[in-house]
Protein backbone atom coordinates (compact mmCIF):
# COMPACT_ATOMS: atom_id res chain seq x y z
CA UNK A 1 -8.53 -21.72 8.61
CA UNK A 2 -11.38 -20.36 10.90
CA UNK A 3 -14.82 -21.59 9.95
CA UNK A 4 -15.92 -17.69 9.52
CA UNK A 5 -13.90 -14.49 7.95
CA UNK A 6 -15.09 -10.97 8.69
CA UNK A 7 -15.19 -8.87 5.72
CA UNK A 8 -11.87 -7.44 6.12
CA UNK A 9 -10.21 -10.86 6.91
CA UNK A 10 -11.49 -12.54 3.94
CA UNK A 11 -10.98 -9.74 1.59
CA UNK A 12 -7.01 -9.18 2.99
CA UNK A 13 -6.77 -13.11 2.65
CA UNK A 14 -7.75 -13.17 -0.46
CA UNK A 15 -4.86 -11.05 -1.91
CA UNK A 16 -2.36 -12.64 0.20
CA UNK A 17 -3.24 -15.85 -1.48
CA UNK A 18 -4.83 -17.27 1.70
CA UNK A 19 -7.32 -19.52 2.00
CA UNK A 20 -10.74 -18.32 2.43
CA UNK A 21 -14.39 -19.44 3.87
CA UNK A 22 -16.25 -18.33 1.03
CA UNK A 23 -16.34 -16.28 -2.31
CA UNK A 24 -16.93 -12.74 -0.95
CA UNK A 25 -20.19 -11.18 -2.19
CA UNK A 26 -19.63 -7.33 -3.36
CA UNK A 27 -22.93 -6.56 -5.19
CA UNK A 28 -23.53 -3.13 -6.08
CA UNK A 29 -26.53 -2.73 -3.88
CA UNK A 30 -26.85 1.64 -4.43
CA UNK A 31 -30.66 2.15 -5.48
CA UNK A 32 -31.99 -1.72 -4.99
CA UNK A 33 -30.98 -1.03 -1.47
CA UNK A 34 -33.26 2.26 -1.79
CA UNK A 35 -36.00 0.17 -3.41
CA UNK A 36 -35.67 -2.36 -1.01
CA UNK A 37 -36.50 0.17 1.70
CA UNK A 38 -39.28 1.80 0.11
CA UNK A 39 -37.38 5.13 -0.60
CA UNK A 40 -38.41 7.26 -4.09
CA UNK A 41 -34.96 7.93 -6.03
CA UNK A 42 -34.84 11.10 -4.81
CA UNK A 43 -35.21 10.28 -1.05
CA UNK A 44 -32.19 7.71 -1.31
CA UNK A 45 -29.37 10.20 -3.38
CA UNK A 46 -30.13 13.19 -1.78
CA UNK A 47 -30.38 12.06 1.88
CA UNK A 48 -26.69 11.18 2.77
CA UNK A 49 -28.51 9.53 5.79
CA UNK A 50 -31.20 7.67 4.36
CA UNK A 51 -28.84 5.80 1.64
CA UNK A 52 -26.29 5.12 4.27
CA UNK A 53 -28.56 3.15 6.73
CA UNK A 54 -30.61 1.68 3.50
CA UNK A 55 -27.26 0.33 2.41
CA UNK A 56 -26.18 -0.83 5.59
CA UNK A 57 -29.69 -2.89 6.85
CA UNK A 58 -29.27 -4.52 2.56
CA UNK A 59 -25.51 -5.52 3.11
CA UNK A 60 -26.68 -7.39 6.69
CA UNK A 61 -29.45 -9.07 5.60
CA UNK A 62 -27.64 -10.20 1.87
CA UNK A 63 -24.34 -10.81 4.08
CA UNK A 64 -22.56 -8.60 1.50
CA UNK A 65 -18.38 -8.02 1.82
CA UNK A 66 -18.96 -4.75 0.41
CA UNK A 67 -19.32 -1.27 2.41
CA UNK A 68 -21.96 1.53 1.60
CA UNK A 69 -20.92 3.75 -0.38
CA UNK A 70 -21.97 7.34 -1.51
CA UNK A 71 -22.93 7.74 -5.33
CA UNK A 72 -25.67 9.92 -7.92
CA UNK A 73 -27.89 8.69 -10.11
CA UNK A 74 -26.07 7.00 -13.48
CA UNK A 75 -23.37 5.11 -11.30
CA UNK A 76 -21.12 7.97 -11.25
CA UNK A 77 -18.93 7.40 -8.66
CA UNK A 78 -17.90 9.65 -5.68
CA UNK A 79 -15.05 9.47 -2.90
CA UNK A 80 -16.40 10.67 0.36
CA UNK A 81 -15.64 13.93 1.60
CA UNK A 82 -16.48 15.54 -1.96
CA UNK A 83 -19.67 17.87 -1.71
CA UNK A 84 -21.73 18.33 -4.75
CA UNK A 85 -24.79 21.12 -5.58
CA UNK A 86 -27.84 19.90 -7.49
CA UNK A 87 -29.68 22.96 -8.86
């Protein structure tokens, strides 16, 4: 066992039964990440940009497992490649 798993090794090892470093850590980070750098609501779900790299700078500094991901207000989830109007 190495002292230290990437994200994707640990995650893998886990469902192969493997033995890991640590518990991963897969918060869902979506608008404290926002909060966390200083973006209004609207700023963070309607930038694609600005909730990507807010989500991204949260999961370094928390060491999170997870990945950003894309999602609107109410935790409705989205895959990525799906557009969406707000009128």
């Amino acid at each position: 066992m190495k002292d230290k798993y990437s994200s994707a090794e640990r995650i893998s090892r886990l469902f192969s039964d493997q033995s890991i470093d640590r518990i991963p850590f897969m918060p869902g980070l979506s608008m404290f990440s926002g909060i966390f750098s200083k973006l209004k609501p609207q700023e963070f779900f309607l930038d694609e940009k600005k909730m990507y790299e807010s989500q991204k700078l949260t999961n370094q500094l928390f060491s999170s497992d997870s990945e950003p991901s894309f999602d609107l207000p109410g935790w409705m989830g989205m895959d990525l490649g799906v557009s969406v109007s707000l009128s």
